[in-house]
Protein backbone atom coordinates (compact mmCIF):
# COMPACT_ATOMS: atom_id res chain seq x y z
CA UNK A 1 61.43 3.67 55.57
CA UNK A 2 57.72 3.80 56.76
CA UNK A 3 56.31 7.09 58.42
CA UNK A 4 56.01 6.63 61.89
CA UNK A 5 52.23 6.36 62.90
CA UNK A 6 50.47 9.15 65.60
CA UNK A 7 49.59 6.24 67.74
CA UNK A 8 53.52 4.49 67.57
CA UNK A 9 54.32 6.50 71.36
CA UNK A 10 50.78 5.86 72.48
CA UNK A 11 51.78 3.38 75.01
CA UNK A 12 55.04 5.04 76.27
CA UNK A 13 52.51 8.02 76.98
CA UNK A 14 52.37 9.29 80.91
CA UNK A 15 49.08 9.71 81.54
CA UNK A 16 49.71 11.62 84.45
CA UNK A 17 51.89 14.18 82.91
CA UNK A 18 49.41 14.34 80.25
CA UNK A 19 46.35 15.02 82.64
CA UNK A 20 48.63 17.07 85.71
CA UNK A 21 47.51 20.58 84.42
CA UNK A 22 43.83 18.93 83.74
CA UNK A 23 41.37 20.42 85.76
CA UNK A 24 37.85 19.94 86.03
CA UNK A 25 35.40 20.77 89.26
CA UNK A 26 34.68 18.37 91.88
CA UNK A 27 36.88 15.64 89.36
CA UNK A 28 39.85 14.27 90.75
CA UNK A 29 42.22 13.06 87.69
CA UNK A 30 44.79 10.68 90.37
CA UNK A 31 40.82 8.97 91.57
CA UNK A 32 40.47 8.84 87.41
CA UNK A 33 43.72 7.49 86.50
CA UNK A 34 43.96 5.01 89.45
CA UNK A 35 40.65 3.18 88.41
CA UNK A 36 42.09 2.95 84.88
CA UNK A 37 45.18 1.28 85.91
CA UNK A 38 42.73 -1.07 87.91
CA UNK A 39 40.84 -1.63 85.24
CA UNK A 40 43.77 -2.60 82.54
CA UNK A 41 45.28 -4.59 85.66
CA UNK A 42 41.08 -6.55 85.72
CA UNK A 43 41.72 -6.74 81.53
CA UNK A 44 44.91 -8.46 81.94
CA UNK A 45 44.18 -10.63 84.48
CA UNK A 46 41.28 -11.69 82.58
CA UNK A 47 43.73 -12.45 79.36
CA UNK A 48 45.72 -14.07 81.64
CA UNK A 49 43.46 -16.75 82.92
CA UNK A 50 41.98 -17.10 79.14
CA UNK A 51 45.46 -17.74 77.68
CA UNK A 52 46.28 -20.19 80.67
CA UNK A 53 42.61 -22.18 79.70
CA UNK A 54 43.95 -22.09 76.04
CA UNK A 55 47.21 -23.85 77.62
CA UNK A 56 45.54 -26.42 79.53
CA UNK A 57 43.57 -27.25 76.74
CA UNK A 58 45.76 -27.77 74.52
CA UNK A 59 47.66 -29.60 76.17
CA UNK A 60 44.86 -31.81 77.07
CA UNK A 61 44.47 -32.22 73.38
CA UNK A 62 47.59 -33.10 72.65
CA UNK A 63 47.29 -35.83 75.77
CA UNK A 64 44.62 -36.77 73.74
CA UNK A 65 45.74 -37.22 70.39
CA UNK A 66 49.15 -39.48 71.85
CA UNK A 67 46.35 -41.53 73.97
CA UNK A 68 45.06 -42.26 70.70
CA UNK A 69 47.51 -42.89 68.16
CA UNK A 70 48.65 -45.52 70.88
CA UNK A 71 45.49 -46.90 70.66
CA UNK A 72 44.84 -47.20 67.63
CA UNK A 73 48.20 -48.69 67.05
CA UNK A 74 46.64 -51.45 69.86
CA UNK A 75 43.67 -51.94 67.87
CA UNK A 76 45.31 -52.50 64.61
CA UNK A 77 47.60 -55.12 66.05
CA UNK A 78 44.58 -56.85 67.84
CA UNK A 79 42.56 -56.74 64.54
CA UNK A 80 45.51 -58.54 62.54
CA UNK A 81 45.05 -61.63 64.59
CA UNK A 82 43.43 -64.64 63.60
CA UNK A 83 39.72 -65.22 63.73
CA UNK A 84 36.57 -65.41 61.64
CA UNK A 85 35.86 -62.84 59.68
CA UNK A 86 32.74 -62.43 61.79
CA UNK A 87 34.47 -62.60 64.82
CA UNK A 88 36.76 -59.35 62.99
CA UNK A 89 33.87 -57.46 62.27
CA UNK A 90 32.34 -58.18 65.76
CA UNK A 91 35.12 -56.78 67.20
CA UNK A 92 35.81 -53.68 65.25
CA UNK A 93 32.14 -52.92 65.86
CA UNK A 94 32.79 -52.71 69.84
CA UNK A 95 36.09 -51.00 69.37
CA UNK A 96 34.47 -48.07 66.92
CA UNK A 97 32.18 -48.34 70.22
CA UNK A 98 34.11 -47.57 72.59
CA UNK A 99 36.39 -45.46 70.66
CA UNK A 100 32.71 -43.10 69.58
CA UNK A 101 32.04 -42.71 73.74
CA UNK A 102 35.52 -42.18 74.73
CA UNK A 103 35.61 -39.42 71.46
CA UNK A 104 32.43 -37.16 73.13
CA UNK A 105 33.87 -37.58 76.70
CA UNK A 106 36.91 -36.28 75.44
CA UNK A 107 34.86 -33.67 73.57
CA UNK A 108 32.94 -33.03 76.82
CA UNK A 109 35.93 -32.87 78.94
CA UNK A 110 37.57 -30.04 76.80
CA UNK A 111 34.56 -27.71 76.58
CA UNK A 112 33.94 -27.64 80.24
CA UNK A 113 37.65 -27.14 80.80
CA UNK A 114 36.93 -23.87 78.36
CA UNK A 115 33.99 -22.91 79.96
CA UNK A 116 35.39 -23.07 83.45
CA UNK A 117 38.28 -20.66 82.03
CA UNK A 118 35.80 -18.09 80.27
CA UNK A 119 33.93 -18.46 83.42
CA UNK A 120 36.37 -17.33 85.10
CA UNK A 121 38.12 -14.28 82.79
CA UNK A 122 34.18 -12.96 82.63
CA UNK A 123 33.93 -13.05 86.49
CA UNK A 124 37.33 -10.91 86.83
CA UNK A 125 36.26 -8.43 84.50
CA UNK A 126 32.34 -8.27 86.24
CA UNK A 127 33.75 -8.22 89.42
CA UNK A 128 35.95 -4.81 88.39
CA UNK A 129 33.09 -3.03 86.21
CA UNK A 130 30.90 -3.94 89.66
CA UNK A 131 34.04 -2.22 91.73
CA UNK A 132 34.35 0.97 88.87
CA UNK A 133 30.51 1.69 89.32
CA UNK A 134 31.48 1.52 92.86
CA UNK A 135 34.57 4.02 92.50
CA UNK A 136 32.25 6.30 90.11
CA UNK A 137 28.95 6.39 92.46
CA UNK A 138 31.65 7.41 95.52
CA UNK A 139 33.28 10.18 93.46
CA UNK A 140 29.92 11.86 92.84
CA UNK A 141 28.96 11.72 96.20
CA UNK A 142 32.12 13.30 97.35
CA UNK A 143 31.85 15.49 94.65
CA UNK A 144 28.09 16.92 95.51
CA UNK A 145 29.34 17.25 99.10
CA UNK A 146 31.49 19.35 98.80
């Protein structure tokens, strides 16, 4: 049986309970605590809409990959019918083509749909650290009022 680690209760921990007797001049602990929740709400949020881009993009890619096995099962049909050999090679030159530009658009496709979603985890985490510095410039003002 393994030892059970310092850290194993970390998360059960009540910060709150932990902190109540905590006392430090012109510091409010709930202000404290209640940006820290805010800010591991911002975090999670942010994992959130990463994990959903991750999704969609797989699922994209595997849109993908069925688009072209079914393809490719077209092609090889098309190429077993008669002709010249010219005429074959003719034609598997447009179809490696068309199958190159569809490849990068595909390629293109899927990185802007994971930029747009790291785009948009980065903006919920900026727009909390912008709304903490807020929170911590407010508390030293009250603070040096008082």
């Amino acid at each position: 049986m393994a030892a059970k680690s310092a850290f194993s209760s970390f998360p059960e921990m009540d910060f709150t309970k932990l902190f109540a007797d905590f006392r430090m001049p012109g510091v409010d602990v709930n202000t404290l605590l209640s940006a820290q929740r805010r800010n591991m709400e911002a975090l999670t949020n942010a994992n959130r809409v990463a994990f959903e881009g991750m999704q969609a993009v797989a699922q994209r890619q595997a849109e993908i990959l069925r688009q072209s096995m079914e393809e490719a099962t077209k092609v090889a049909s098309d190429l077993m019918t008669n002709g010249t050999p010219e005429q074959r090679i003719a034609k598997q030159t447009e179809i490696a083509k068309i199958a190159m530009e569809k490849a990068l658009a595909n390629m293109r496709e899927l990185s802007e749909m994971m930029a747009k979603s790291n785009s948009e985890a980065v903006n919920l985490i900026n727009q909390r650290m912008t709304e903490s510095l807020d929170e911590v410039k407010k508390a030293i003002d009250t603070a040096a009022k008082k």
